[in-house]
PDB file of N, CA and C in Angstrom:
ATOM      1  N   UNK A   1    -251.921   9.379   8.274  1.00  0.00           N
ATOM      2  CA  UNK A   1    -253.179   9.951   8.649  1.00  0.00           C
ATOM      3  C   UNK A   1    -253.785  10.821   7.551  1.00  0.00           C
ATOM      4  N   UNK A   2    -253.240  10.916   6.356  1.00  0.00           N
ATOM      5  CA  UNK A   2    -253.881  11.804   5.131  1.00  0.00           C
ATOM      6  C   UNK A   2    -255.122  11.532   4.754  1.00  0.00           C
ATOM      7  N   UNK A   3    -256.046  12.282   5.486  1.00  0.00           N
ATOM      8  CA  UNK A   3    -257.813  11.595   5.025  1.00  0.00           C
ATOM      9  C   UNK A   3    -257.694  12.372   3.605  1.00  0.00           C
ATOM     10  N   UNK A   4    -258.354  11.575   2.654  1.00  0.00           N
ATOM     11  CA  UNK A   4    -258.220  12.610   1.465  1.00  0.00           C
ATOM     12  C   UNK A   4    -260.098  12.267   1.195  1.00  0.00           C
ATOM     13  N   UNK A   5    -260.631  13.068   0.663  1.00  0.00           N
ATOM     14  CA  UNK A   5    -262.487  12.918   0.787  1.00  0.00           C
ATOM     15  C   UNK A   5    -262.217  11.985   0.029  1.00  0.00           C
ATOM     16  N   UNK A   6    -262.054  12.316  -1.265  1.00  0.00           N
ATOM     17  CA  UNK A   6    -262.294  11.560  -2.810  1.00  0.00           C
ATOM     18  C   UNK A   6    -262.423   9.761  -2.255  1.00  0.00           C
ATOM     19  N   UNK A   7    -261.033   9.686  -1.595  1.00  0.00           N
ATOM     20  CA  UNK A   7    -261.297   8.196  -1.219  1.00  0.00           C
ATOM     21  C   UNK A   7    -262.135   7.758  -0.621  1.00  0.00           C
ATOM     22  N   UNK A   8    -262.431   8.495   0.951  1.00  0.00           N
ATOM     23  CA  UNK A   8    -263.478   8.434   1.318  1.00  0.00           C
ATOM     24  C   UNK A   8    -265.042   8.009   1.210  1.00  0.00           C
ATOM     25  N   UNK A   9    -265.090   9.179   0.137  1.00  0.00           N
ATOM     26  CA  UNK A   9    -266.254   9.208  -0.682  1.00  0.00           C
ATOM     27  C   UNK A   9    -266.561   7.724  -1.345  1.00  0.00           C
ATOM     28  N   UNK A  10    -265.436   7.767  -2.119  1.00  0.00           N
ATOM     29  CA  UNK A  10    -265.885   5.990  -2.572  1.00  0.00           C
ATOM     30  C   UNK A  10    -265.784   4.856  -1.967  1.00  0.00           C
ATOM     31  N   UNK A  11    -265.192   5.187  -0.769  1.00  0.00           N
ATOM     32  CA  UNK A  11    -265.302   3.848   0.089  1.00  0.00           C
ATOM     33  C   UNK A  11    -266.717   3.784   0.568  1.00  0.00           C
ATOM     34  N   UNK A  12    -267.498   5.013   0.715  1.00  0.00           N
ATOM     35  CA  UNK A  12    -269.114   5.305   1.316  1.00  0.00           C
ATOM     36  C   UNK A  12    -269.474   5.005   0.334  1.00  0.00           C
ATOM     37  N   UNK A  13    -268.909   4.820  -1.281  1.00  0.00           N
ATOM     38  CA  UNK A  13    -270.479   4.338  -2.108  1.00  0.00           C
ATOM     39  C   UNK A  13    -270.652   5.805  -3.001  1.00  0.00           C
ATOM     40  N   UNK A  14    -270.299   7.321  -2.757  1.00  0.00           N
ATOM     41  CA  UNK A  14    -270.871   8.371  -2.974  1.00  0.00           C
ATOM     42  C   UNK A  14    -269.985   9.200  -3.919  1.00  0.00           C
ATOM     43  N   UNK A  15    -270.388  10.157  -4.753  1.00  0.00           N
ATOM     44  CA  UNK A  15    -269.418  11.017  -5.650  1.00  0.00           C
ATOM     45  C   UNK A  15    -268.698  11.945  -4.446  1.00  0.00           C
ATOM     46  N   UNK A  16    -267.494  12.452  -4.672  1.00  0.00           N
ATOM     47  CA  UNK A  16    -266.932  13.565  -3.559  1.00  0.00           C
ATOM     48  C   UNK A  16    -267.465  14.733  -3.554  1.00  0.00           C
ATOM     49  N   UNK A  17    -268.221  14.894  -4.298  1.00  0.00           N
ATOM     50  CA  UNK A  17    -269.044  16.598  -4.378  1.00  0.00           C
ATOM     51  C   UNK A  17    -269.957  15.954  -3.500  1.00  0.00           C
ATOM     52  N   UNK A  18    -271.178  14.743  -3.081  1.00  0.00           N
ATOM     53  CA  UNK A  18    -272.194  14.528  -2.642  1.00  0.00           C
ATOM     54  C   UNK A  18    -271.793  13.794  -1.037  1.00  0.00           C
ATOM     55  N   UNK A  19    -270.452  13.489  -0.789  1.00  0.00           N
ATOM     56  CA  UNK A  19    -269.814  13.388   0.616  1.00  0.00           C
ATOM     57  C   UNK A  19    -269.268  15.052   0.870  1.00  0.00           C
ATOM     58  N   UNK A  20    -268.823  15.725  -0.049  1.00  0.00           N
ATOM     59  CA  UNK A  20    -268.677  17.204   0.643  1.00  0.00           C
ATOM     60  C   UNK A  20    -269.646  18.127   1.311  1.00  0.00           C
ATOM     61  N   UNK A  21    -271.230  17.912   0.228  1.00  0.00           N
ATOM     62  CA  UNK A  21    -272.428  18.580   0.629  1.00  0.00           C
ATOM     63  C   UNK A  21    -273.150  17.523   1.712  1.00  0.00           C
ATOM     64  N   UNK A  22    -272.724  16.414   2.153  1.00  0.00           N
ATOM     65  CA  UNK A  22    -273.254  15.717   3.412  1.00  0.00           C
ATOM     66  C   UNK A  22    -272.492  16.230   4.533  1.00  0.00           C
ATOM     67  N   UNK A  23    -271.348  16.172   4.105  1.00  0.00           N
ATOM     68  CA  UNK A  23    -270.335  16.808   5.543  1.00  0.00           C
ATOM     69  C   UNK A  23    -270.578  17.961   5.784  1.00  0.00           C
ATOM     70  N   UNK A  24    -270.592  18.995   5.111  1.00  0.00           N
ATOM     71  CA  UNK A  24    -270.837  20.025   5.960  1.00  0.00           C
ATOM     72  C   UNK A  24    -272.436  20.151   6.556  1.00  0.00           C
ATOM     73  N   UNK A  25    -273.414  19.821   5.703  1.00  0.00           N
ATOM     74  CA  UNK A  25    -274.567  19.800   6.492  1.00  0.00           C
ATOM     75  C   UNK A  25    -274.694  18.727   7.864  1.00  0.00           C
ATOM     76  N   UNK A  26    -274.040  17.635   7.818  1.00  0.00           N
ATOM     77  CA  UNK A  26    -273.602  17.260   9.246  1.00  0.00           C
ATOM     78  C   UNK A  26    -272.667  17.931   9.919  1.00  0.00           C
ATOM     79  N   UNK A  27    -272.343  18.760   9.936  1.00  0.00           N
ATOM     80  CA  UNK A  27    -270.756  18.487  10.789  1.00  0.00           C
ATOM     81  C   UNK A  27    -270.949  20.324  10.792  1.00  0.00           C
ATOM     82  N   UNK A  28    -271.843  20.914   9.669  1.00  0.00           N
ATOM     83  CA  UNK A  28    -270.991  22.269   9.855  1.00  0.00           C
ATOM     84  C   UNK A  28    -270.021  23.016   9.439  1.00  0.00           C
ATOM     85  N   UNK A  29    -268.752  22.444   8.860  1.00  0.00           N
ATOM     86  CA  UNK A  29    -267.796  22.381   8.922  1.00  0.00           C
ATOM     87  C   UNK A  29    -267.348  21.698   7.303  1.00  0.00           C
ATOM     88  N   UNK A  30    -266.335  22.137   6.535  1.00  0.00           N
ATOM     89  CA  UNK A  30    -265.819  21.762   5.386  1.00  0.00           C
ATOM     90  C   UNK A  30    -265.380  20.464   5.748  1.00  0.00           C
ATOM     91  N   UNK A  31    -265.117  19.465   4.737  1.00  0.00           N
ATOM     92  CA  UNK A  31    -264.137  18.418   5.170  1.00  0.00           C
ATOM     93  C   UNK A  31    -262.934  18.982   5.679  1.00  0.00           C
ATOM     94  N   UNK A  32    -262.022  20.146   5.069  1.00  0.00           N
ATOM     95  CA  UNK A  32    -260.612  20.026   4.857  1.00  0.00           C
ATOM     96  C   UNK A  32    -260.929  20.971   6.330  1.00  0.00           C
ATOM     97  N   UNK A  33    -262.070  21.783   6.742  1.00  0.00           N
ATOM     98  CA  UNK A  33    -261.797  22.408   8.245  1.00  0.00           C
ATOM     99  C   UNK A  33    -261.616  20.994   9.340  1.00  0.00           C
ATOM    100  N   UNK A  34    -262.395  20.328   8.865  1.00  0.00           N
ATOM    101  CA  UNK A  34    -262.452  19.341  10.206  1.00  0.00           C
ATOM    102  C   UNK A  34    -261.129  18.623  10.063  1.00  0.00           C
ATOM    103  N   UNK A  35    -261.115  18.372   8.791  1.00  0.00           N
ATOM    104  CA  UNK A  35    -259.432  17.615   8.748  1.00  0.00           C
ATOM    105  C   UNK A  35    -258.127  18.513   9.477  1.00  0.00           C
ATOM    106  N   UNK A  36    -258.377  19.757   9.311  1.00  0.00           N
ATOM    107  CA  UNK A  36    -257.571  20.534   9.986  1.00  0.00           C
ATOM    108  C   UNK A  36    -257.577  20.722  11.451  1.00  0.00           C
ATOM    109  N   UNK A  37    -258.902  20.726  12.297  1.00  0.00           N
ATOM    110  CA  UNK A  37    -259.371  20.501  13.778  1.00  0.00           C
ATOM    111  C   UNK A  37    -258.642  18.863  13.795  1.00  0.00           C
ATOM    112  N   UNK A  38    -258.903  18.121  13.280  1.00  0.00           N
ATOM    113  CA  UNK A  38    -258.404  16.567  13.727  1.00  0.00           C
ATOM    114  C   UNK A  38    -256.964  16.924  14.149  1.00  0.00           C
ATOM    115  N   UNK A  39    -256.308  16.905  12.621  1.00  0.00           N
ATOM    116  CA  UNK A  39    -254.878  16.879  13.040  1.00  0.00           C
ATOM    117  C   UNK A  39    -254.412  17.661  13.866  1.00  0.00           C
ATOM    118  N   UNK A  40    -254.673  19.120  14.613  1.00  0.00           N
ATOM    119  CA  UNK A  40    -254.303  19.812  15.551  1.00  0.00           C
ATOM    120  C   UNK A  40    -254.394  19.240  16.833  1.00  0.00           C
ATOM    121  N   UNK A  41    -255.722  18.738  17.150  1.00  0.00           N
ATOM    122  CA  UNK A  41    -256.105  17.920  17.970  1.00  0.00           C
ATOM    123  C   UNK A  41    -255.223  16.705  18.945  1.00  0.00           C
ATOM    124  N   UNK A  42    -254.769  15.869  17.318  1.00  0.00           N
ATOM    125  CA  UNK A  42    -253.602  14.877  17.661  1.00  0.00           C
ATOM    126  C   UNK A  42    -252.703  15.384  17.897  1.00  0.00           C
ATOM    127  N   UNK A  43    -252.405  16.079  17.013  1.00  0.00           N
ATOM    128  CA  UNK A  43    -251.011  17.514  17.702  1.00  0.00           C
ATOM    129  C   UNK A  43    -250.832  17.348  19.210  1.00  0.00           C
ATOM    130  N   UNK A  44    -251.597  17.866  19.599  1.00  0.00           N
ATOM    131  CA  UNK A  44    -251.755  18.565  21.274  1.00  0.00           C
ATOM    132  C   UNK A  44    -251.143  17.397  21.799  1.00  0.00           C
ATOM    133  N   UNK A  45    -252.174  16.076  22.169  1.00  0.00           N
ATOM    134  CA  UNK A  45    -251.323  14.961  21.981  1.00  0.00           C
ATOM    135  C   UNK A  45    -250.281  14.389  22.196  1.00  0.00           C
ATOM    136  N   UNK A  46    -249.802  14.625  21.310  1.00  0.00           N
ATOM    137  CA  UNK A  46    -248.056  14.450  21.070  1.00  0.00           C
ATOM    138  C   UNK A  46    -247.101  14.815  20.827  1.00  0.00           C
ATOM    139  N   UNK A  47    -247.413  16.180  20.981  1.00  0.00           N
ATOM    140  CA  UNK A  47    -246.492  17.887  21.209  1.00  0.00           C
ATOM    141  C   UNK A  47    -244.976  17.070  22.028  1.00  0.00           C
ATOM    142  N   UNK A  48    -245.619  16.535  23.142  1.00  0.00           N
ATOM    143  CA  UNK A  48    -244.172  16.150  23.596  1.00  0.00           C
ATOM    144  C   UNK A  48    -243.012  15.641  22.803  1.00  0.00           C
ATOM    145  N   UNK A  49    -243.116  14.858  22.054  1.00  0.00           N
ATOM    146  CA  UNK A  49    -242.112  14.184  21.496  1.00  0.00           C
ATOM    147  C   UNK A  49    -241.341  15.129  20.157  1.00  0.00           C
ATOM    148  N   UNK A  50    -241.938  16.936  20.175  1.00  0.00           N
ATOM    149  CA  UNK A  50    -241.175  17.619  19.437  1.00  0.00           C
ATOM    150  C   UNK A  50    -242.537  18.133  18.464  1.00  0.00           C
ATOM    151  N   UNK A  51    -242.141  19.373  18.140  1.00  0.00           N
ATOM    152  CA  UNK A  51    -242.202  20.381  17.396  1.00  0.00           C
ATOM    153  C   UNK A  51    -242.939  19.402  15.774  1.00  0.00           C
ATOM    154  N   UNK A  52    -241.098  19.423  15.865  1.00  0.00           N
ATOM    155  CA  UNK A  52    -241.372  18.579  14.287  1.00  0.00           C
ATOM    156  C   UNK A  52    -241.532  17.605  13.810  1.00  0.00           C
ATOM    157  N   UNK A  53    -241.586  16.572  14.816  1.00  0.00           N
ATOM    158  CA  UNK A  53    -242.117  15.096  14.253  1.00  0.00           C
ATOM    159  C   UNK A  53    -243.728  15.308  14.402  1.00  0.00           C
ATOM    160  N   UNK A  54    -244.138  16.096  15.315  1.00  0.00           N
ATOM    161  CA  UNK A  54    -245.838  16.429  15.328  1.00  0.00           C
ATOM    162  C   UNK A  54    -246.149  16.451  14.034  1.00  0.00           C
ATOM    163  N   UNK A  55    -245.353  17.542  13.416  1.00  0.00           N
ATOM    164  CA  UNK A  55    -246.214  18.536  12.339  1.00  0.00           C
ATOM    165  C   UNK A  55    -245.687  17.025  11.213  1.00  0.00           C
ATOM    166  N   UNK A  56    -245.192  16.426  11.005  1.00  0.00           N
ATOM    167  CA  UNK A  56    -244.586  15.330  10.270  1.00  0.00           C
ATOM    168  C   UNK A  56    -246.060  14.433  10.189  1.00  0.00           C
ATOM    169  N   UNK A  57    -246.101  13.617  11.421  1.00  0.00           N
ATOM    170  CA  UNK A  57    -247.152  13.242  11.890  1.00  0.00           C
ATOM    171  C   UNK A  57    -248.306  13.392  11.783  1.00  0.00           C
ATOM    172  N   UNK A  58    -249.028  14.479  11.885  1.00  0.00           N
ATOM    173  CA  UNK A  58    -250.359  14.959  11.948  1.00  0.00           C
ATOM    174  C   UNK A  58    -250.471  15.679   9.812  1.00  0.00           C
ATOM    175  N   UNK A  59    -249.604  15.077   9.295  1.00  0.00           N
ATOM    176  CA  UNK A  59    -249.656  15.405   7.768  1.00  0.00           C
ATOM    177  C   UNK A  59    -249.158  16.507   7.112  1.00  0.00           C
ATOM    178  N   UNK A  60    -248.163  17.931   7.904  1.00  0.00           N
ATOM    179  CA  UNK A  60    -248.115  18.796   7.105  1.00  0.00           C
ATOM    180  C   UNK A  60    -246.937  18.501   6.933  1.00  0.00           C
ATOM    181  N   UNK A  61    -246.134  18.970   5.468  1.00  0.00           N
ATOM    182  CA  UNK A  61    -244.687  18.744   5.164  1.00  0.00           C
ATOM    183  C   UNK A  61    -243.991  19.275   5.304  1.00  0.00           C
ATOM    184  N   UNK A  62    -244.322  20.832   6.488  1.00  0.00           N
ATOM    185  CA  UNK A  62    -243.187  21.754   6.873  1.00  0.00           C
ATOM    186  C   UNK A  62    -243.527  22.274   8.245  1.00  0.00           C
ATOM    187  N   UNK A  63    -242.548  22.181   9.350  1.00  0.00           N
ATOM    188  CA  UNK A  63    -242.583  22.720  10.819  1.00  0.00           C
ATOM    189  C   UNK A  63    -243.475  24.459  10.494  1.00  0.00           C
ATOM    190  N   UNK A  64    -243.033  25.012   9.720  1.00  0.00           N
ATOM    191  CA  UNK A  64    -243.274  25.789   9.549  1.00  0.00           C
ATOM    192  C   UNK A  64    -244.851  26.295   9.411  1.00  0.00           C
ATOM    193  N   UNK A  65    -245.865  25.751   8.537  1.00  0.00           N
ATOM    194  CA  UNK A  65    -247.228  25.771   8.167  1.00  0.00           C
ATOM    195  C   UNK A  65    -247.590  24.890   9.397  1.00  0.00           C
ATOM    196  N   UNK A  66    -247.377  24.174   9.845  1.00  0.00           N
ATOM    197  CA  UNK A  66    -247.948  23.705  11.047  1.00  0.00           C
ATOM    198  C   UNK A  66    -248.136  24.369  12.130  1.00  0.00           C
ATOM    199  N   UNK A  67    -246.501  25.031  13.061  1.00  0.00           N
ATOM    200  CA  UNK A  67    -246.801  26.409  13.626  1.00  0.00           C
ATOM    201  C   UNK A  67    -247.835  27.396  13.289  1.00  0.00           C
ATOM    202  N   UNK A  68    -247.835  27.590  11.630  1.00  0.00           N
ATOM    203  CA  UNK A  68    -248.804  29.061  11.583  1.00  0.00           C
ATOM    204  C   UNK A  68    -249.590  28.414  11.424  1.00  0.00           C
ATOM    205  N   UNK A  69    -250.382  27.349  11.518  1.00  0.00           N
ATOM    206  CA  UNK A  69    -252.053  27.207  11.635  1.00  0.00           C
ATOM    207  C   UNK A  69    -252.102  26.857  13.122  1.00  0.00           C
ATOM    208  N   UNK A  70    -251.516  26.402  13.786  1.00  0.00           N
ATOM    209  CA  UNK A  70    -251.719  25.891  15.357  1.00  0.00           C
ATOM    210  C   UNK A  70    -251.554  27.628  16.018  1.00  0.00           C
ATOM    211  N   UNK A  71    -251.216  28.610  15.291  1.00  0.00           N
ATOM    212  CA  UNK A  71    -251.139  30.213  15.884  1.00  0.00           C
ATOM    213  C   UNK A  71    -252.484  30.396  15.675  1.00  0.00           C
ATOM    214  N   UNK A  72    -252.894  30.382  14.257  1.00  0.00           N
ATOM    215  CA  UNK A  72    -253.842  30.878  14.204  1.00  0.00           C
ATOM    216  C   UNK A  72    -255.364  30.276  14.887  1.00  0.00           C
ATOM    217  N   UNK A  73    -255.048  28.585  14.986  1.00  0.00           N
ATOM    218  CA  UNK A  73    -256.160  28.339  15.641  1.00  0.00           C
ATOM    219  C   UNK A  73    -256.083  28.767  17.208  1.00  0.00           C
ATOM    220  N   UNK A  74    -255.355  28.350  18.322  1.00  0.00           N
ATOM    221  CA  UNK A  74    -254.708  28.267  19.625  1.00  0.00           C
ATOM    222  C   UNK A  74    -254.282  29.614  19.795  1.00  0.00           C
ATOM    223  N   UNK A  75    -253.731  30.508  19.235  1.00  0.00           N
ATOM    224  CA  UNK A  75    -253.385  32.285  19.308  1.00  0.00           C
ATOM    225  C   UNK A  75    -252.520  32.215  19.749  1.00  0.00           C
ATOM    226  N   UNK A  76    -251.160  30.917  19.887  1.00  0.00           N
ATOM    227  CA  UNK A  76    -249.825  31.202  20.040  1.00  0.00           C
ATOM    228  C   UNK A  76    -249.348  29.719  19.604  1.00  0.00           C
ATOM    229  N   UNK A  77    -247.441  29.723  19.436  1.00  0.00           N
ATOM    230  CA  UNK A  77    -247.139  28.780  18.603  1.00  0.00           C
ATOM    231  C   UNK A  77    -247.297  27.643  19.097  1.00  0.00           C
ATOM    232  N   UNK A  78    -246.966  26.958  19.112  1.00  0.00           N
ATOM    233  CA  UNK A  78    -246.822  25.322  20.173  1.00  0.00           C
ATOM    234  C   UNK A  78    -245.949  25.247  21.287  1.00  0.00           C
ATOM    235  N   UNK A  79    -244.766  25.864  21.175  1.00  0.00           N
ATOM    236  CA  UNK A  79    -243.767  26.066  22.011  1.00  0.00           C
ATOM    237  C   UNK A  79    -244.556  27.150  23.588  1.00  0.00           C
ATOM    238  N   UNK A  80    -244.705  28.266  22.831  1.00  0.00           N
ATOM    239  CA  UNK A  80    -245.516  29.171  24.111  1.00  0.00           C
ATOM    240  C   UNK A  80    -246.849  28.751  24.555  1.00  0.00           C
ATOM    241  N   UNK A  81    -247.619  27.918  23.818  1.00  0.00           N
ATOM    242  CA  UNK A  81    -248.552  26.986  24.446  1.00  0.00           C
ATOM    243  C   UNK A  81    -248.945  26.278  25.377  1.00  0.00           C
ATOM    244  N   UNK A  82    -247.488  25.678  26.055  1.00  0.00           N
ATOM    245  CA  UNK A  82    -247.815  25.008  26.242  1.00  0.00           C
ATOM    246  C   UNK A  82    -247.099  25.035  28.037  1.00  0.00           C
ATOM    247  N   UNK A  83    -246.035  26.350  27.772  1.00  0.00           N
ATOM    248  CA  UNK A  83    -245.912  26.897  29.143  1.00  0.00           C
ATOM    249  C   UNK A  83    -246.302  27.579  30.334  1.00  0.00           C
TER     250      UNK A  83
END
């Protein structure tokens, strides 16, 4: 699931500076914020099947940074989330 813009961008035809300044004037939002709302998103998801195959899954390479952004978005870890 690693959206990376750059590719993106050239699959649309466009330089990645001129898909970055389209995305946020659509969307609001940085690429790498919305990429970060996505993968949390799927998170939620599929929380069941564990902690750490989520954070595996949804692209980050440590249980760890996954917890602290799902705190900081949600205001608790995944585990107390969800009880």
């Amino acid at each position: 699931m690693p959206l990376v813009l750059e590719e993106l961008a050239a699959a649309a035809g466009v330089t990645a500076r001129t898909a970055a300044r389209l995305f946020v004037k659509e969307t609001g939002q940085t690429f790498g914020q919305w990429r970060q709302q996505l993968r949390l998103l799927v998170a939620l998801e599929d929380l069941s099947a564990g902690v750490t195959q989520v954070a595996l899954e949804v692209g980050y390479n440590d249980v760890s940074s996954f917890i602290s952004v799902f705190r900081a978005a949600f205001g608790d870890t995944p585990a107390r989330y969800f009880r």
